[in-house]
N, C-alpha and C. Protein backbone atom coordinates (compact mmCIF):
# COMPACT_ATOMS: atom_id res chain seq x y z
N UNK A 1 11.29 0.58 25.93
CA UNK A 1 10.28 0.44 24.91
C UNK A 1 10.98 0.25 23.56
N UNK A 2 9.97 -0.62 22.74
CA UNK A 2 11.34 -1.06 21.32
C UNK A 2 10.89 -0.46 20.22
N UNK A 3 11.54 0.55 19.60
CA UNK A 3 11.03 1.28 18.37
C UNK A 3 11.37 0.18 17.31
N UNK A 4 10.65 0.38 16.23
CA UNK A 4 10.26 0.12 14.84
C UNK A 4 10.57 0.93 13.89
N UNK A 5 11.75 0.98 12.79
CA UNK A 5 11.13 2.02 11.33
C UNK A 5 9.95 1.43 10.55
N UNK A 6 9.04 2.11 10.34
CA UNK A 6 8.55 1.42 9.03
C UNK A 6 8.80 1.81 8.07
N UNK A 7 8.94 0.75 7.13
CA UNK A 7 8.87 1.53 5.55
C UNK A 7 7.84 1.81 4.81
N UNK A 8 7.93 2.92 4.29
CA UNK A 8 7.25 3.68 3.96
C UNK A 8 7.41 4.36 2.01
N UNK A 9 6.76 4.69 1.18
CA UNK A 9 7.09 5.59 -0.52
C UNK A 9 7.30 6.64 -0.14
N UNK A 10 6.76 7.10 1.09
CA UNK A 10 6.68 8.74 1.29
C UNK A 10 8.58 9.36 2.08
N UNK A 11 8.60 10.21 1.57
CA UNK A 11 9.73 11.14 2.65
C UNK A 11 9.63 11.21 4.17
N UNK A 12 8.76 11.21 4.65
CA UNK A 12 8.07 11.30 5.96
C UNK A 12 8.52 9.60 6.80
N UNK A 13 9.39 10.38 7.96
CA UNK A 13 9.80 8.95 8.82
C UNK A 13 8.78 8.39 9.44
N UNK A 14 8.30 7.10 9.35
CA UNK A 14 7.75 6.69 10.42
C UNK A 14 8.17 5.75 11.35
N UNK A 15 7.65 5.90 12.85
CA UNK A 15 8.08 4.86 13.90
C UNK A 15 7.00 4.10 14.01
N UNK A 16 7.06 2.46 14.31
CA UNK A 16 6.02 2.13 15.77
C UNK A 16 6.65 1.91 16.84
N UNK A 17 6.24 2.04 18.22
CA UNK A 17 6.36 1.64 19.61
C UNK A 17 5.87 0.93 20.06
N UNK A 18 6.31 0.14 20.68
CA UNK A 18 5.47 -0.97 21.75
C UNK A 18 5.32 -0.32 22.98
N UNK A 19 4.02 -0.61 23.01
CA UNK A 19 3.58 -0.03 24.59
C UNK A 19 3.21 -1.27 25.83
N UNK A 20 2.78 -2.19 24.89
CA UNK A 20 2.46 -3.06 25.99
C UNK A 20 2.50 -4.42 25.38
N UNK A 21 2.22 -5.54 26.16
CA UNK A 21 2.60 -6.63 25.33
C UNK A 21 1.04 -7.57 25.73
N UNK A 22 0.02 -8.24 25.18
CA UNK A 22 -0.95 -9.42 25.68
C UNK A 22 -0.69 -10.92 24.92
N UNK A 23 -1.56 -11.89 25.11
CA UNK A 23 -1.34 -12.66 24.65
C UNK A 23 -1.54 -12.97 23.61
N UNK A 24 -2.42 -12.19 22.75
CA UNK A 24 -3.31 -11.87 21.45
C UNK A 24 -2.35 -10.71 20.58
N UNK A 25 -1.32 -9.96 20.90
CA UNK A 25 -0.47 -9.25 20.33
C UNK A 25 -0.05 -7.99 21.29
N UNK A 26 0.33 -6.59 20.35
CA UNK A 26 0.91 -5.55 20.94
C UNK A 26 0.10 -4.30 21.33
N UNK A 27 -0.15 -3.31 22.35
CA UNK A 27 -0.50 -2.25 22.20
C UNK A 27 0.78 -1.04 21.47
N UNK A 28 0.18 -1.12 20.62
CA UNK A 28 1.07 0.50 19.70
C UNK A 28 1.02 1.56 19.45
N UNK A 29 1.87 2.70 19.59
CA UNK A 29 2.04 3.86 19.09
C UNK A 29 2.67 3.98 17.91
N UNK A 30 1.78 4.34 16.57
CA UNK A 30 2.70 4.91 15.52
C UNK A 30 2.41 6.08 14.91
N UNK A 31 4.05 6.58 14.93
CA UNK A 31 4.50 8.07 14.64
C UNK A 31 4.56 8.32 13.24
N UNK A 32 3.89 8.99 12.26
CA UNK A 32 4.36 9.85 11.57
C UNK A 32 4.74 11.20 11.58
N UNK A 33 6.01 11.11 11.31
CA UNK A 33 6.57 12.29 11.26
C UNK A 33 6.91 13.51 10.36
N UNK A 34 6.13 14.25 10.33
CA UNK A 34 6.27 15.34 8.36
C UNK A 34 7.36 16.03 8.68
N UNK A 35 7.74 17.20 7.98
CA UNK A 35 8.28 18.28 8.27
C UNK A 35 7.78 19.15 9.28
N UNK A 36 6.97 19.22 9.97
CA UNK A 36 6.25 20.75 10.86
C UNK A 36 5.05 19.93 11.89
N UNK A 37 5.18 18.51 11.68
CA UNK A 37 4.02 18.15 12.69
C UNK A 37 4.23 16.66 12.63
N UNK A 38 3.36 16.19 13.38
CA UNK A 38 3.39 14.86 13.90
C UNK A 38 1.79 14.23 13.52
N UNK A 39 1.73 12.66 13.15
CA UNK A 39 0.78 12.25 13.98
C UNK A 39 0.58 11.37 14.24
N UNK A 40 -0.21 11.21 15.25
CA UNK A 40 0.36 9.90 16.43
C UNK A 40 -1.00 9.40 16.73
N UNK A 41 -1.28 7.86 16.59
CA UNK A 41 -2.16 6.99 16.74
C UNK A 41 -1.84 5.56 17.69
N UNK A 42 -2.30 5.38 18.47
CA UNK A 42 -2.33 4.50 19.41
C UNK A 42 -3.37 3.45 19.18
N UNK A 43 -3.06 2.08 18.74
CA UNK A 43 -4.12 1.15 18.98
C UNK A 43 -2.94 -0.08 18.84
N UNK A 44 -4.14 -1.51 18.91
CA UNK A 44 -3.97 -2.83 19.32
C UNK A 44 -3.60 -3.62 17.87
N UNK A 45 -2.15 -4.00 17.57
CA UNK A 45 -1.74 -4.89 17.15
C UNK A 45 -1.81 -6.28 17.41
N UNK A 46 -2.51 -7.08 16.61
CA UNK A 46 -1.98 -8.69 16.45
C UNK A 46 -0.80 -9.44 16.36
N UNK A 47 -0.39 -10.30 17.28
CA UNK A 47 0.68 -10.81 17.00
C UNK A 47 0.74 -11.72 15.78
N UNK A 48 0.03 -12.57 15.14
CA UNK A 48 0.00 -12.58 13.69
C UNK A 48 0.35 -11.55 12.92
N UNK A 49 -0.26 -10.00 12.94
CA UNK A 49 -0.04 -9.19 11.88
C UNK A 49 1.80 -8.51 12.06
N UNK A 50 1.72 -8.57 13.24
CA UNK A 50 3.31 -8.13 13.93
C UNK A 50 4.32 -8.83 13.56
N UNK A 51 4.08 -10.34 13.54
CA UNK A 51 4.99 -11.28 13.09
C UNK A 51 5.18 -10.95 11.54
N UNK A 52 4.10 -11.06 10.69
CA UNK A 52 3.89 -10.55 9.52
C UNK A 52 5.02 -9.53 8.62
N UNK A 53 4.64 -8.56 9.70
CA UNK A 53 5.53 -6.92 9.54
C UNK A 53 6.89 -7.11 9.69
N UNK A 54 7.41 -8.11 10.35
CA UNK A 54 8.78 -8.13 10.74
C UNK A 54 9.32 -9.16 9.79
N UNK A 55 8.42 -9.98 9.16
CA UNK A 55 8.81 -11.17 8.40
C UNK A 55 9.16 -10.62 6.85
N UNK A 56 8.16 -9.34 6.34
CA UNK A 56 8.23 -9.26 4.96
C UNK A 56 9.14 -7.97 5.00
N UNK A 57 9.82 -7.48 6.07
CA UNK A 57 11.01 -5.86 6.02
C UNK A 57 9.78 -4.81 6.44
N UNK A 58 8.71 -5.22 6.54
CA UNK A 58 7.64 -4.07 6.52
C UNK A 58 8.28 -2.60 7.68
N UNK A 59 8.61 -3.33 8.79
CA UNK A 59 8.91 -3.08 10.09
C UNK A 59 10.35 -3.72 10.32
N UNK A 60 10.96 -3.11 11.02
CA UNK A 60 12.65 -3.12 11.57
C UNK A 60 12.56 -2.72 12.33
N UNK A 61 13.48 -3.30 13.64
CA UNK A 61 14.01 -2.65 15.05
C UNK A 61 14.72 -1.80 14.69
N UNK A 62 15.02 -0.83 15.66
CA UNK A 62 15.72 0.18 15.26
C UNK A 62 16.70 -0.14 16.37
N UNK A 63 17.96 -0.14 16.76
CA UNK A 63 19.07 -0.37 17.47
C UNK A 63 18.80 0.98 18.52
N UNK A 64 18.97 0.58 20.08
CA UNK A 64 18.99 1.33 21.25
C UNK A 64 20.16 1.99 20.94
């Protein structure tokens, strides 16, 4: 599965995950992560908006 940093103003890391792949874009998990908790949202990315994210630094692979 291919993690994502996003960038973010805040201190707080965030990830996305790819969960699945269609022809219309990605199913995703993204993590924010605070100090003492998590929270975690799962929904359906566009591959337009995905391409987007990776085009302007929004989003970065993160190296396995």
């Amino acid at each position: 599965m291919k993690q994502f940093a996003i960038k973010s103003a805040g201190s707080a890391a965030s990830v996305l995950e790819l969960l699945g792949e269609t022809e219309g874009g990605f199913y995703v998990r993204i993590v924010h992560r605070h100090e003492d908790w998590e929270d975690v949202k799962e929904d359906f990315m566009s591959r337009d908006l995905f391409d987007t994210c990776v085009r302007t630094g929004y989003i970065a692979e993160l190296s396995a």
